[in-house]
N, C-alpha and C. Protein backbone atom coordinates (compact mmCIF):
# COMPACT_ATOMS: atom_id res chain seq x y z
N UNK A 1 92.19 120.60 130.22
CA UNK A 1 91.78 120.20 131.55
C UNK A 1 91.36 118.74 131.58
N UNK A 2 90.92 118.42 130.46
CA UNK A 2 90.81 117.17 130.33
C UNK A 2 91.58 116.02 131.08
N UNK A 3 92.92 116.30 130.58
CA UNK A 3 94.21 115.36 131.28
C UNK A 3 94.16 115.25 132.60
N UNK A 4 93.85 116.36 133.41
CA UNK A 4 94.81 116.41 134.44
C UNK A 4 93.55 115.35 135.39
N UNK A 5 94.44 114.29 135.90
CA UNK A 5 93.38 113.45 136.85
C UNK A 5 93.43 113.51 138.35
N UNK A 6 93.29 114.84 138.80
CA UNK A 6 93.12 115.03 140.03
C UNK A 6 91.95 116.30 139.98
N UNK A 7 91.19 116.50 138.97
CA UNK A 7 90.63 118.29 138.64
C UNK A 7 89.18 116.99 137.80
N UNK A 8 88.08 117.31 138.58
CA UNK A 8 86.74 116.71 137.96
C UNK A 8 86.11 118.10 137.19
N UNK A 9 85.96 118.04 136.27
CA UNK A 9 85.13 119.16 135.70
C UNK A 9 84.05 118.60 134.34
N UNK A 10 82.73 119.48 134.06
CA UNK A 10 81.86 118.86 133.38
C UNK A 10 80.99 120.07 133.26
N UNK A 11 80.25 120.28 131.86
CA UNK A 11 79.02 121.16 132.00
C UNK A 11 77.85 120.08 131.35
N UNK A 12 77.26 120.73 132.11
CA UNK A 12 75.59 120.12 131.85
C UNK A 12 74.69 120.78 130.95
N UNK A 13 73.73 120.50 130.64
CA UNK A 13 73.15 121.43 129.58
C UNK A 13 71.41 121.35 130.51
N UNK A 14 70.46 121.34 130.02
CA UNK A 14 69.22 121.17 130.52
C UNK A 14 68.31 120.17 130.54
N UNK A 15 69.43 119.00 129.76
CA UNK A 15 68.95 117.94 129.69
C UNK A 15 68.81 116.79 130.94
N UNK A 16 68.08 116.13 131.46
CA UNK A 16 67.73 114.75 131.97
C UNK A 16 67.58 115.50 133.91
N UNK A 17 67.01 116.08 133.71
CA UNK A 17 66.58 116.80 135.23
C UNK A 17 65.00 116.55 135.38
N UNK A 18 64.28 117.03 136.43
CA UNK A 18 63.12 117.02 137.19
C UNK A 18 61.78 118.12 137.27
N UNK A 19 62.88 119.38 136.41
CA UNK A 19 61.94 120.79 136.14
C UNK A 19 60.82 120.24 135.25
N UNK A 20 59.49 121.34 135.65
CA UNK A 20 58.66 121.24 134.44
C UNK A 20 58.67 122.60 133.95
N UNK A 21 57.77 122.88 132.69
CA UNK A 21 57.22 124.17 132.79
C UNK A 21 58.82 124.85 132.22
N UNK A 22 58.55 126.72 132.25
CA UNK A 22 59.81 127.09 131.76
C UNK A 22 61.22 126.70 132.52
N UNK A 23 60.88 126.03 133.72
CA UNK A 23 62.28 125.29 133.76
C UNK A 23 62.62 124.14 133.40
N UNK A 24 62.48 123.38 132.88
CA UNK A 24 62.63 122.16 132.30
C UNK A 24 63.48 121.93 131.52
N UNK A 25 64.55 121.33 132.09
CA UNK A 25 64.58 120.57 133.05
C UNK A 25 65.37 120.22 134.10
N UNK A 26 66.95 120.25 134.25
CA UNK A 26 67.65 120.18 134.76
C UNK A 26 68.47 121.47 135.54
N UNK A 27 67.18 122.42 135.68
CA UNK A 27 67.59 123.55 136.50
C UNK A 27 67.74 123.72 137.68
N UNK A 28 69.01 123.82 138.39
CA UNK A 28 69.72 123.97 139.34
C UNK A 28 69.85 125.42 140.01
N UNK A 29 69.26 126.49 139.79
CA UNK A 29 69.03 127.99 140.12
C UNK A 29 68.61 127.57 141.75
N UNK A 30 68.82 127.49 142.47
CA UNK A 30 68.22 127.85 143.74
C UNK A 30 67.49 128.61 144.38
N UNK A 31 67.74 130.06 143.67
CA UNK A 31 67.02 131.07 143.90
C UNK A 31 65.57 131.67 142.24
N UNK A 32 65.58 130.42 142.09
CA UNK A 32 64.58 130.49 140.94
C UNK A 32 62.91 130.72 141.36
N UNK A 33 62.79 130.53 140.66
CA UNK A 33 61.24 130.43 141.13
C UNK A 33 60.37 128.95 140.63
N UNK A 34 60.93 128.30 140.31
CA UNK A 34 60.87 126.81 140.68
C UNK A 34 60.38 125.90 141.77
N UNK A 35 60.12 125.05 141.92
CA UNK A 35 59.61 124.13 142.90
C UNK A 35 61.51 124.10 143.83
N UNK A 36 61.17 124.13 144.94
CA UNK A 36 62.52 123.28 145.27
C UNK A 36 63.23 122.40 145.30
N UNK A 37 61.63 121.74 145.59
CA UNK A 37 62.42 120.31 145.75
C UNK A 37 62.84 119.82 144.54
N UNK A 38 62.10 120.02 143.32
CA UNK A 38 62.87 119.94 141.72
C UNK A 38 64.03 120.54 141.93
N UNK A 39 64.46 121.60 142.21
CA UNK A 39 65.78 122.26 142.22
C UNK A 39 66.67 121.64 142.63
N UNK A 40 66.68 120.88 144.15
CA UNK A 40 67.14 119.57 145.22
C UNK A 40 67.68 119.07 144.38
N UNK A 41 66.38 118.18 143.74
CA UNK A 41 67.14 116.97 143.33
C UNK A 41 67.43 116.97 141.50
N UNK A 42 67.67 118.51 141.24
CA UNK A 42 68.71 118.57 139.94
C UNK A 42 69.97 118.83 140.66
N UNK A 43 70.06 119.18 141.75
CA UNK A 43 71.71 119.65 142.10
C UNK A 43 72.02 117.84 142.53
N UNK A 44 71.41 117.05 143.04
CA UNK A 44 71.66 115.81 143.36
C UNK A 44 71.78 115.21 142.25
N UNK A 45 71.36 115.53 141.18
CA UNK A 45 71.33 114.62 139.71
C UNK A 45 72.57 115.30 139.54
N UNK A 46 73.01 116.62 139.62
CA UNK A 46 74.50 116.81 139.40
C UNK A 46 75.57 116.11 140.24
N UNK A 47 75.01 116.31 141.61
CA UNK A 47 76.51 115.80 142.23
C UNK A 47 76.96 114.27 142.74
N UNK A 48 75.26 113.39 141.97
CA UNK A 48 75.27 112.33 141.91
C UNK A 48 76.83 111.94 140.49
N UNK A 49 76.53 112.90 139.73
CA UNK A 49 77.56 112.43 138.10
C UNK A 49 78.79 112.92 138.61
N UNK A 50 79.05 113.60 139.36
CA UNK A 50 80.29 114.49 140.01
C UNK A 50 80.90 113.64 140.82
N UNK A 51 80.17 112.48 141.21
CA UNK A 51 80.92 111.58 142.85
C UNK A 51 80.72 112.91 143.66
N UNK A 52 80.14 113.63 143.82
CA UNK A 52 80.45 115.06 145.38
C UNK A 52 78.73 114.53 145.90
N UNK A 53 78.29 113.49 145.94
CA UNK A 53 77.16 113.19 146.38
C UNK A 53 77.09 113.86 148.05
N UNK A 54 77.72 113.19 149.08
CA UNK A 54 77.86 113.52 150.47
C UNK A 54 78.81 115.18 150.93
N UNK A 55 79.08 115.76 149.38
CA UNK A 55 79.88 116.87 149.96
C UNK A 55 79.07 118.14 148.68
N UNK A 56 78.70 119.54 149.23
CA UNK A 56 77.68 120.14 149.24
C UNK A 56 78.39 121.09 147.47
N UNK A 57 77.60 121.64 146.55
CA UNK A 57 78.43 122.05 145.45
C UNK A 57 78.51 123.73 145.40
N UNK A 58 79.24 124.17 145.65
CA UNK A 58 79.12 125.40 146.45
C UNK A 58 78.57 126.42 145.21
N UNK A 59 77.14 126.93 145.23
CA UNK A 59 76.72 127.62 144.44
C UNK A 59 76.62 129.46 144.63
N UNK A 60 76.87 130.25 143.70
CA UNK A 60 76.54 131.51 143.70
C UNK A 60 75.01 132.02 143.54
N UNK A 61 75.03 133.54 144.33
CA UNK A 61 73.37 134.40 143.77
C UNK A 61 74.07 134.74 143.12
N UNK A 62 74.36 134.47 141.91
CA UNK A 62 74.92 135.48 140.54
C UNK A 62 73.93 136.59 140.29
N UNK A 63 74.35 138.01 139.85
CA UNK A 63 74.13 139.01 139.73
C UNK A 63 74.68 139.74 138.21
N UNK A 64 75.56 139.31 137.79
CA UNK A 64 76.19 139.53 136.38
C UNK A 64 77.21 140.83 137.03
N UNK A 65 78.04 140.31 137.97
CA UNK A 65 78.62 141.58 138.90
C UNK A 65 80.22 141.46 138.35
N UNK A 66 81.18 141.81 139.13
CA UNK A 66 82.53 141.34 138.77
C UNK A 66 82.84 141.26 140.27
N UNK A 67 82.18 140.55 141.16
CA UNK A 67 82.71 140.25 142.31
C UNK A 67 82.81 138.74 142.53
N UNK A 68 84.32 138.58 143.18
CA UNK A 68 84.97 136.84 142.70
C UNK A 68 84.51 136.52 144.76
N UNK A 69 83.98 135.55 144.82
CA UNK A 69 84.60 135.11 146.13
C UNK A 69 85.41 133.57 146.32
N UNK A 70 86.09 134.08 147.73
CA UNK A 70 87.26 132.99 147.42
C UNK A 70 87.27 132.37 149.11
N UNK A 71 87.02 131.13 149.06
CA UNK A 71 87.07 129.97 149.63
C UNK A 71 88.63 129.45 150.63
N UNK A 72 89.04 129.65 151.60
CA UNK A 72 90.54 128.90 151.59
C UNK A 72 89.96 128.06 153.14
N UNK A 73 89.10 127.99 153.70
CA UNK A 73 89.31 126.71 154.31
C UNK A 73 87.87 127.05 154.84
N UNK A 74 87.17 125.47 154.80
CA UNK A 74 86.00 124.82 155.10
C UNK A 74 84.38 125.58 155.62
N UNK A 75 85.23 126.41 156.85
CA UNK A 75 83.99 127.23 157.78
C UNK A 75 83.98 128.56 157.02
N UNK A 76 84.57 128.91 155.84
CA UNK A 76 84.01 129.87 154.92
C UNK A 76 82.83 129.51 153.24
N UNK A 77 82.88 128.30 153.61
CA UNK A 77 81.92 127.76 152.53
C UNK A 77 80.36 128.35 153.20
N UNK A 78 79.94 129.32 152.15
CA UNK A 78 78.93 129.20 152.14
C UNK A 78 77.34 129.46 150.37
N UNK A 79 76.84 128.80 150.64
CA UNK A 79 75.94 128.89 149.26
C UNK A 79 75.16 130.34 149.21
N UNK A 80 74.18 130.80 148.48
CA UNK A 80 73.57 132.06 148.52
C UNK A 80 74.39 132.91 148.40
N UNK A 81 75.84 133.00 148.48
CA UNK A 81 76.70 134.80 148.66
C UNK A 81 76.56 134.97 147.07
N UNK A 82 76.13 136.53 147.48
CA UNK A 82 76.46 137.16 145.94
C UNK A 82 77.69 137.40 145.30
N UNK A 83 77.78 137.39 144.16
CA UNK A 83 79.09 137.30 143.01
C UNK A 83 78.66 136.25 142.34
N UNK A 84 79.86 136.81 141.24
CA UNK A 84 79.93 135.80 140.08
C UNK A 84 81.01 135.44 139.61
N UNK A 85 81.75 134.43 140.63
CA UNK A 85 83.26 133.69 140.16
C UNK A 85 83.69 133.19 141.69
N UNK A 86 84.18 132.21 141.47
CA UNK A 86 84.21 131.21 142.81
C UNK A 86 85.73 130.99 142.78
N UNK A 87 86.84 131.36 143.56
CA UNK A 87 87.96 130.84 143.83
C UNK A 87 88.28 129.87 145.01
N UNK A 88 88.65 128.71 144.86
CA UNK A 88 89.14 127.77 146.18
C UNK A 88 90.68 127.10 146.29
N UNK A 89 91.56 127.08 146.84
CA UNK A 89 92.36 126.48 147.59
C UNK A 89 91.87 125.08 148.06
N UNK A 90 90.95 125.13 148.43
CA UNK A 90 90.58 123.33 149.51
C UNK A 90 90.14 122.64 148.20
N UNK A 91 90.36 121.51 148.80
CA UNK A 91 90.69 120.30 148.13
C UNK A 91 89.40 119.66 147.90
N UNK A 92 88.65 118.86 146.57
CA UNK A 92 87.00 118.02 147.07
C UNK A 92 86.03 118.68 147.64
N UNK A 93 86.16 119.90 146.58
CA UNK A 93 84.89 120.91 147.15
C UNK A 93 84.43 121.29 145.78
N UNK A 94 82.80 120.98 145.74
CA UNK A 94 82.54 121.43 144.18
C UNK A 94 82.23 122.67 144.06
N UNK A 95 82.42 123.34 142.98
CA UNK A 95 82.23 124.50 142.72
C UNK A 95 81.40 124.94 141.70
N UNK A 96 80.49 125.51 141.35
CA UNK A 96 79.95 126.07 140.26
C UNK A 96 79.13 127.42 139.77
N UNK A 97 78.70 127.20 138.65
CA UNK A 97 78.35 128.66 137.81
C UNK A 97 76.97 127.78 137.46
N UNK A 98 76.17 128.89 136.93
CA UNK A 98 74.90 128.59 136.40
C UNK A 98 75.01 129.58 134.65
N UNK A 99 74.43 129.01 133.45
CA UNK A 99 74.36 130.04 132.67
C UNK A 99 73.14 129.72 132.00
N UNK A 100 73.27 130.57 130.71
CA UNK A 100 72.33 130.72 129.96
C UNK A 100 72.61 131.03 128.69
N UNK A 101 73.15 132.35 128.27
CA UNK A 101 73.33 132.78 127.25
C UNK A 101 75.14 133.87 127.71
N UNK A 102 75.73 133.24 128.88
CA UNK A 102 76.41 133.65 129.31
C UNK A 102 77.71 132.53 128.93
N UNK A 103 78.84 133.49 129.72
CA UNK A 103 80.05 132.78 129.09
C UNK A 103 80.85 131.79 130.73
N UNK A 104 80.73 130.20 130.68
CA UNK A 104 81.20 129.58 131.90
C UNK A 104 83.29 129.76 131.37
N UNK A 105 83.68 130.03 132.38
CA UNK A 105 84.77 129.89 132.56
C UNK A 105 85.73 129.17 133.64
N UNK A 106 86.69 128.24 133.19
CA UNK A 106 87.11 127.45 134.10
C UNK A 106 88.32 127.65 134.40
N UNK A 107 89.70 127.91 135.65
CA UNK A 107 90.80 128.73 135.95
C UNK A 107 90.96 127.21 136.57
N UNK A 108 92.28 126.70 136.56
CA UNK A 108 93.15 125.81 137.22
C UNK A 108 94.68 126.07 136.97
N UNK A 109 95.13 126.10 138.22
CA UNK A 109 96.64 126.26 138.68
C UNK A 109 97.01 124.62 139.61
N UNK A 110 97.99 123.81 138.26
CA UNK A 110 98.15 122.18 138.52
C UNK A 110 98.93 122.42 140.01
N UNK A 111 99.85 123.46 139.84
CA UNK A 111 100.55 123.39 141.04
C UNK A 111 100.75 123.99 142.16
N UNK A 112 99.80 125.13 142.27
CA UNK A 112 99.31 125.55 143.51
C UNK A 112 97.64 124.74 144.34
N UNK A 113 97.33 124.03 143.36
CA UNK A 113 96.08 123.32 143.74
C UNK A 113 94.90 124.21 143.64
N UNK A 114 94.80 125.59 142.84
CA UNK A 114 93.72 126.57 142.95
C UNK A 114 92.71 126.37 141.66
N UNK A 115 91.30 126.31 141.96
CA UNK A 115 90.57 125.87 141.09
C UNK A 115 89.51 127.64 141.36
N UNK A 116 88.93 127.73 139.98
CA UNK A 116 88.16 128.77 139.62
C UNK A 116 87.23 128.39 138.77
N UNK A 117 86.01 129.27 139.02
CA UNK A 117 84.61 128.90 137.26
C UNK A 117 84.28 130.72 137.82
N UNK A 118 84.05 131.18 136.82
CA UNK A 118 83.46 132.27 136.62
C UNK A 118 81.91 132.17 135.50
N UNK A 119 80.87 133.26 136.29
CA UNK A 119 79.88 133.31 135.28
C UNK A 119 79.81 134.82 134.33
N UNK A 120 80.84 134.51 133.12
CA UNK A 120 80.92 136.11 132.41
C UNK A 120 79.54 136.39 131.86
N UNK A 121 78.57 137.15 131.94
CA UNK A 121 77.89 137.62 131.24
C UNK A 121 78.57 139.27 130.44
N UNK A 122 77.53 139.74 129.81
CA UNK A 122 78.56 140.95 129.13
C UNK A 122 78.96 141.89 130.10
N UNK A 123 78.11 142.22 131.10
CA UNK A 123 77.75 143.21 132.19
C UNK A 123 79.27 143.21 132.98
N UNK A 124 79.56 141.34 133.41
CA UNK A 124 80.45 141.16 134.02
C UNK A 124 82.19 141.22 133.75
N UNK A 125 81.70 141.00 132.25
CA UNK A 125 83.06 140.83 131.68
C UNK A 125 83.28 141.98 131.20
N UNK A 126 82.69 143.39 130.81
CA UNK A 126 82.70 144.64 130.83
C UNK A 126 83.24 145.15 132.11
N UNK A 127 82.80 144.77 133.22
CA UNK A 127 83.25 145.15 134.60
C UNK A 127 84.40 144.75 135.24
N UNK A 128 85.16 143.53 134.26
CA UNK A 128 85.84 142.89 134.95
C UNK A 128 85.84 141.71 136.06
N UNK A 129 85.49 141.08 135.70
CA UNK A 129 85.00 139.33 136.49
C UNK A 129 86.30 138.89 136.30
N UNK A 130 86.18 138.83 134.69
CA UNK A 130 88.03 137.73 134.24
C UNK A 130 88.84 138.21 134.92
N UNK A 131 89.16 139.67 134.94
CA UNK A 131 90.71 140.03 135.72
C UNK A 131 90.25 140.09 136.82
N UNK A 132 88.97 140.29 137.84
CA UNK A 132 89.10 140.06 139.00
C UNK A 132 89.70 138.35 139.30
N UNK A 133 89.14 137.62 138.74
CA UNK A 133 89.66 136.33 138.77
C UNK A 133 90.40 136.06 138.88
N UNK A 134 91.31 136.40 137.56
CA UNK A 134 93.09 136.23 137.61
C UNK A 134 93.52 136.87 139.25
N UNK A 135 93.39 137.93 139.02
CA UNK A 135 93.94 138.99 140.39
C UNK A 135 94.02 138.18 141.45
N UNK A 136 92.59 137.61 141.66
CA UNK A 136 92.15 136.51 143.04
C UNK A 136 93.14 135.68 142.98
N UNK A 137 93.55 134.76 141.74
CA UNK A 137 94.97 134.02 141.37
C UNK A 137 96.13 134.41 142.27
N UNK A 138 96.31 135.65 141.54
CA UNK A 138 97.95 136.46 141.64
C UNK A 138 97.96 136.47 143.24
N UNK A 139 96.42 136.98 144.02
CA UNK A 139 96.93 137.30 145.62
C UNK A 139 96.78 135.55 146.11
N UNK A 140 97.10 134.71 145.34
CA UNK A 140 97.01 133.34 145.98
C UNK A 140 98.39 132.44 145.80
N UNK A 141 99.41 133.92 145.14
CA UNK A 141 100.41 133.34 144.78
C UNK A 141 100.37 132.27 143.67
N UNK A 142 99.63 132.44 142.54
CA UNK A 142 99.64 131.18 141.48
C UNK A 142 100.31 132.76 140.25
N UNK A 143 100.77 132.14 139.59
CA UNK A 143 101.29 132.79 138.29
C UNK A 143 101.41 132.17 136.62
């Protein structure tokens, strides 16, 4: 994924963020129990390094579920929905996973333009996250 220069991708670790305390530091959980405004401005310390500064990084309530949701144009973006795996079609829309001791996974199709991150934990990947993923693929016409 490296190569391809139209596909921005990057993981972060917990380093150089705003958390104190057991979040510290660069925790981006939204639904944490964290300060917010620390939370704010670790997703801004992300989408400051991303260039997606003025455009929003579309985050999951992960649950460790095998439910994918999928994105195909603008007025379906929304943050907070539960699942764990993000499929999009649109173009300059960030996408992401949160982990821990879990497995990030990244899906790109160069020539249908379809971008994916899944958050496998065991729960999920026992349940099927990955092949819901792919599947989400297959009904998007990518192969």
């Amino acid at each position: 994924m490296k190569n391809i220069s139209n596909l921005k991708h990057c993981f972060f670790s917990r380093k150089n963020g705003v958390s104190k305390g057991i979040y510290n530091s660069l925790n981006c959980g939204i639904n944490s129990k964290d300060n917010k405004e620390n939370v704010i401005q670790n997703i801004n310390i992300v989408s400051k390094k991303l260039n997606c500064e003025k455009k929003p990084i579309v985050a999951l309530n992960q649950n460790h579920s095998n439910k994918v949701i999928c994105f195909n144009n603008r007025e379906d973006i929304k943050n907070k929905i539960i699942g764990d795996a993000i499929v999009t079609t649109l173009k300059n829309v960030g996408i992401s996973v949160l982990t821990a001791d879990c497995v990030p996974i990244l899906f790109y199709n160069p020539k249908k333009k379809i971008v994916g991150c899944v958050h496998a934990g065991w729960k999920g990947a026992l349940n099927g996250i990955i092949e819901n993923t792919v599947d989400k693929f297959l009904e998007l016409n990518s192969n």
